[in-house]
Every structure is written in structure tokens, then in C-alpha cells.
C-alpha atoms as a PDB file:
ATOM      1  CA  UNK A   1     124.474  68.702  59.826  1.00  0.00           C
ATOM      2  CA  UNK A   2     123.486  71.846  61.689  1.00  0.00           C
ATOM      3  CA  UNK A   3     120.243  72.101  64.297  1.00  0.00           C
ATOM      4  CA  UNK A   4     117.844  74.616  63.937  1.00  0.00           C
ATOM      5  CA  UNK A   5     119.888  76.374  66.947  1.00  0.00           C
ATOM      6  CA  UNK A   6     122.876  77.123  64.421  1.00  0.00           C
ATOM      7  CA  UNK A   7     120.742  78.677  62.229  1.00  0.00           C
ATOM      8  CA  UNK A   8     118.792  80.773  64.270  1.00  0.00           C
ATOM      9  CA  UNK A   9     122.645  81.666  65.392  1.00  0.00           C
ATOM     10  CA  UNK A  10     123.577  82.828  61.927  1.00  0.00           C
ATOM     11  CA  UNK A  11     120.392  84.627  61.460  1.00  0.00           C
ATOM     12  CA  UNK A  12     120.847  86.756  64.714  1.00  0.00           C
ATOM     13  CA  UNK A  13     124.006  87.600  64.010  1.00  0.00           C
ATOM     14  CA  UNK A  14     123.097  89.288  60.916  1.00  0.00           C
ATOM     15  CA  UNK A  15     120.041  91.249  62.467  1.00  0.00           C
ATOM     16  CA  UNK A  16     121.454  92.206  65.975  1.00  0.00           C
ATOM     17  CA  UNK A  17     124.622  94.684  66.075  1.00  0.00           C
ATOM     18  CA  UNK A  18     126.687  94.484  68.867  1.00  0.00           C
ATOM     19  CA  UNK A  19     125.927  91.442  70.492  1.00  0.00           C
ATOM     20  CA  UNK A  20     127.779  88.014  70.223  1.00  0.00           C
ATOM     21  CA  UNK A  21     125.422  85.619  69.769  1.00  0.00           C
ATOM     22  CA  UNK A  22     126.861  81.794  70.642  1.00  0.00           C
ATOM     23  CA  UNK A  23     124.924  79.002  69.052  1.00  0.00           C
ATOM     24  CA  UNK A  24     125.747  76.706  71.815  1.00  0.00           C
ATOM     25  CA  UNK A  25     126.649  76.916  75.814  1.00  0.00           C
ATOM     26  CA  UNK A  26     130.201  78.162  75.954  1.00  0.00           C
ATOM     27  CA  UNK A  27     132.645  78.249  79.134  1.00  0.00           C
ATOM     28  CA  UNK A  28     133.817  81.953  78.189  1.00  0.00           C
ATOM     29  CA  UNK A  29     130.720  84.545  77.179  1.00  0.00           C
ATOM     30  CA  UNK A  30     131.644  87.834  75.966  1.00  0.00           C
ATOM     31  CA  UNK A  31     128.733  89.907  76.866  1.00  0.00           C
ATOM     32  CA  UNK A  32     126.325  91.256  75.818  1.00  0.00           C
ATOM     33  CA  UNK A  33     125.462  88.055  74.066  1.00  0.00           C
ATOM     34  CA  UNK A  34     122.604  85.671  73.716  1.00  0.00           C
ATOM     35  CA  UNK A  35     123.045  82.128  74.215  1.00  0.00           C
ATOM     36  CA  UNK A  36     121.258  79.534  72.585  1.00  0.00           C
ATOM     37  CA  UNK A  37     120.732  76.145  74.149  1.00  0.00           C
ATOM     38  CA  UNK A  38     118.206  73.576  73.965  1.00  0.00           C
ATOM     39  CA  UNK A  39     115.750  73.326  76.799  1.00  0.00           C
ATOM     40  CA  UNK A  40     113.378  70.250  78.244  1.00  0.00           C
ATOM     41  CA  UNK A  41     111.769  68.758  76.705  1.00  0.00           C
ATOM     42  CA  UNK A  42     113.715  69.794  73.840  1.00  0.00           C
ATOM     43  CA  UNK A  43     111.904  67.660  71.070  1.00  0.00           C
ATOM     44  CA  UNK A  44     108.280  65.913  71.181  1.00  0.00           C
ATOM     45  CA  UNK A  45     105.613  65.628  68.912  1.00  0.00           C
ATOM     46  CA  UNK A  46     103.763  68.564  66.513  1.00  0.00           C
ATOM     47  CA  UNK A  47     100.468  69.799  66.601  1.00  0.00           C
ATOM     48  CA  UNK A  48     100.353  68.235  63.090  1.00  0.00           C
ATOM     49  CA  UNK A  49     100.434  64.359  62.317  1.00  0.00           C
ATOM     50  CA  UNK A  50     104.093  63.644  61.353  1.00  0.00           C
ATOM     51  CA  UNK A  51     105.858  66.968  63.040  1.00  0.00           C
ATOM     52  CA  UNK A  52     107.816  67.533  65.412  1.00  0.00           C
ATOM     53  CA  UNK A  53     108.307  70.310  67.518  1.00  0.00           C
ATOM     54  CA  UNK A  54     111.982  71.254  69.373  1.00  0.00           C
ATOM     55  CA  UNK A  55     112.045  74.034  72.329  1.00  0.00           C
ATOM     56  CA  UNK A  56     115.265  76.336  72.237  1.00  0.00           C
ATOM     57  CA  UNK A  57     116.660  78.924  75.101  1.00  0.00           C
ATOM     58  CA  UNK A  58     117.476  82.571  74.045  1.00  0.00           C
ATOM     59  CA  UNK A  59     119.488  83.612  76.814  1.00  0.00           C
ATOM     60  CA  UNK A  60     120.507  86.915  76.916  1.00  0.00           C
ATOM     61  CA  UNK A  61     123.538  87.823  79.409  1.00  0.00           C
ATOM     62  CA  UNK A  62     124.814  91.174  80.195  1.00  0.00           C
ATOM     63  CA  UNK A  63     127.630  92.293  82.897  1.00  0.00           C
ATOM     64  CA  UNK A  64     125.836  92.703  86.504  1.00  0.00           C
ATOM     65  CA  UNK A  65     127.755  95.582  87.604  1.00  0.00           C
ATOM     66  CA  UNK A  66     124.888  97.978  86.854  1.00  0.00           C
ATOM     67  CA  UNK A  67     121.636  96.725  87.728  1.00  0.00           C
ATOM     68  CA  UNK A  68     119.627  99.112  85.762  1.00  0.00           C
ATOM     69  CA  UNK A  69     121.726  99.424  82.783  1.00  0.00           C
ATOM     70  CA  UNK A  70     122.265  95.628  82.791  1.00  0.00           C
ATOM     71  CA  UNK A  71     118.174  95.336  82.630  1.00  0.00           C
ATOM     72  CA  UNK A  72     117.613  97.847  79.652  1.00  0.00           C
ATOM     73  CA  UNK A  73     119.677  95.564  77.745  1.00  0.00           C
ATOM     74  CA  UNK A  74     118.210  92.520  78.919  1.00  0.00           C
ATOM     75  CA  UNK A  75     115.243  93.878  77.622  1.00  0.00           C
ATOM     76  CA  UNK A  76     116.723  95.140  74.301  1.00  0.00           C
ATOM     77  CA  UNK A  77     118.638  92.051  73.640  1.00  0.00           C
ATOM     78  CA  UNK A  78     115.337  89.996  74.134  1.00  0.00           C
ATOM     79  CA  UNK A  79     112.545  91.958  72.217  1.00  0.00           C
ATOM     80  CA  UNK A  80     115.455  91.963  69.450  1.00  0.00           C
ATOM     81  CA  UNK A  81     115.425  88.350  69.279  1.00  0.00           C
ATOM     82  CA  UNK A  82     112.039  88.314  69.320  1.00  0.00           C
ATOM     83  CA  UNK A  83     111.325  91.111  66.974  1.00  0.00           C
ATOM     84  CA  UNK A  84     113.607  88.899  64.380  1.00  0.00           C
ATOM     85  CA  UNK A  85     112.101  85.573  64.924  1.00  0.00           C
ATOM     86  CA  UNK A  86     112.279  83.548  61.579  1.00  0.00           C
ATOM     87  CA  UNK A  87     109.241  82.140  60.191  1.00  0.00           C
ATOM     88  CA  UNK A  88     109.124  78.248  62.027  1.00  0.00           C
ATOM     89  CA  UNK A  89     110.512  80.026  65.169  1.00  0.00           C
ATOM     90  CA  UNK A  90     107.814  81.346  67.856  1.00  0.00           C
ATOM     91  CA  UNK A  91     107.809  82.828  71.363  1.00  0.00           C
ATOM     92  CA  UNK A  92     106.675  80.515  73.974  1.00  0.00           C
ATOM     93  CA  UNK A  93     107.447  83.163  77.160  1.00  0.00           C
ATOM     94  CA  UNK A  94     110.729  84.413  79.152  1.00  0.00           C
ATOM     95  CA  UNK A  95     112.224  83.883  82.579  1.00  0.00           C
ATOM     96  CA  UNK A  96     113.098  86.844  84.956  1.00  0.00           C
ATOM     97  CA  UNK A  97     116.249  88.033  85.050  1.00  0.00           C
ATOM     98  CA  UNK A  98     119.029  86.424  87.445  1.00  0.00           C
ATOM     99  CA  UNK A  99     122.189  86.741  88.650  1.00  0.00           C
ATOM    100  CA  UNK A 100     124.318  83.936  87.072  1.00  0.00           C
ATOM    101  CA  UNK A 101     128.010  83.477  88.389  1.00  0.00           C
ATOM    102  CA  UNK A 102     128.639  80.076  86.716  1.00  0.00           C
ATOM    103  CA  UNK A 103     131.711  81.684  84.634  1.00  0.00           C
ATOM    104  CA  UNK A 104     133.733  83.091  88.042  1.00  0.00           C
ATOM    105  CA  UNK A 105     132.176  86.365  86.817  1.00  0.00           C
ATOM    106  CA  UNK A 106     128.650  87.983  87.878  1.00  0.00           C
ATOM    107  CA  UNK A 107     126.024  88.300  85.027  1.00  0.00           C
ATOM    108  CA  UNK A 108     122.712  89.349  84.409  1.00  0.00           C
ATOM    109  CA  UNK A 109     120.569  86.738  82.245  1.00  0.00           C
ATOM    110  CA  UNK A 110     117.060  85.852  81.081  1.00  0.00           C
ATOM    111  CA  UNK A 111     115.884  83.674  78.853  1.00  0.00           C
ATOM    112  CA  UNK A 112     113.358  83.777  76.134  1.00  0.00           C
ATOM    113  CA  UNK A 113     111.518  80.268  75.839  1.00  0.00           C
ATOM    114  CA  UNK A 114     110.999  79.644  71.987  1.00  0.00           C
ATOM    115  CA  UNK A 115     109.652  76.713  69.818  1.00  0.00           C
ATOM    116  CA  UNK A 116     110.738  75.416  66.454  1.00  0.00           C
ATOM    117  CA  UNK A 117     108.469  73.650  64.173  1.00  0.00           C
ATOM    118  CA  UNK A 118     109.893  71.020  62.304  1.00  0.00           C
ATOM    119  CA  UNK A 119     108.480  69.370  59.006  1.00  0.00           C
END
């Protein structure tokens, strides 16, 4: 069974050139790339009786050797995903960019906060 996350995945793939898109935290990131993750609460009730409602990351990571190169594809990389939303998907907001050494190796990320409707 795949989440909503794997399909959004497979749908970004298709719609944004150049970018590797992973539909899951990985230990190695190629970048650029988006990441997609669940955040918290990740799923709670709908707006409508009998729906749920899960909230997803977007993360979009680029090398942070050139600040403002690194930021005009942050920004890309974001309005691209969500330019290409898919119909249950919606923007919620994003985070500012940070520096994010988790791998060993500096990167730029931000995430975009989005929300799936389910049912």
C-alpha cells in the first residue's frame, strides 16, 4: 500500500526536471531535491464528518556553498511544488530557509507545509 506521500513523489517527478525528489527521509540526498516527510500532527480529523486530513513536508534542499544561488532555487524548487499541487493536496505555509548539516555536508532547506484530504 502506498501513502499519499509516494504519490505526490511520483507525480513530482514527472512535473519537475532536474530535481530528485525522495518520497521518504533518506541518509544520502542528492541535491537539488525535495524531500517528503510527514509532519505533526500528521493525521487528525477533516473538516467533513468521516475525513481525515494528513499534513506532509516538502522540503526542498540545495548545496549551501552559494548563499544566493542556493536561495533562487529554494525558491524555484518550492513554487514548483506548489505550482503542481494535485487536486486533494493544498498549501498550508513554508518555513525559512536553514542551514541543515545532518548528512556531514552543509545544505540549504525549507519546507513547504502541505495538507492532504483524505476520503
Amino acid at each position: 500500500m502506498s501513502t499519499p506521500g509516494d504519490e505526490l513523489a511520483d507525480h513530482l517527478e514527472s512535473i519537475i526536471p532536474g530535481a530528485n525528489i525522495y518520497p521518504a527521509p533518506a541518509n544520502q540526498i542528492k541535491p537539488p531535491a525535495i524531500v517528503l516527510r510527514p509532519d505533526d500532527p500528521w493525521i487528525k480529523p477533516g473538516p467533513a464528518l468521516g475525513t481525515l486530513s494528513e499534513a506532509w513536508l516538502a522540503i526542498a534542499v540545495v548545496p549551501a556553498g552559494d548563499p544566493r544561488s542556493g536561495m533562487d532555487t529554494l525558491h524555484t524548487l518550492l513554487l514548483d511544488v506548489i505550482d503542481g499541487l494535485p487536486p486533494a493536496w493544498a498549501l498550508t505555509d513554508t518555513g525559512r530557509p536553514v542551514v541543515d548539516e545532518s548528512t556531514g555536508t552543509p545544505m540549504l532547506a525549507a519546507a513547504a507545509r502541505l495538507r492532504y484530504a483524505v476520503g
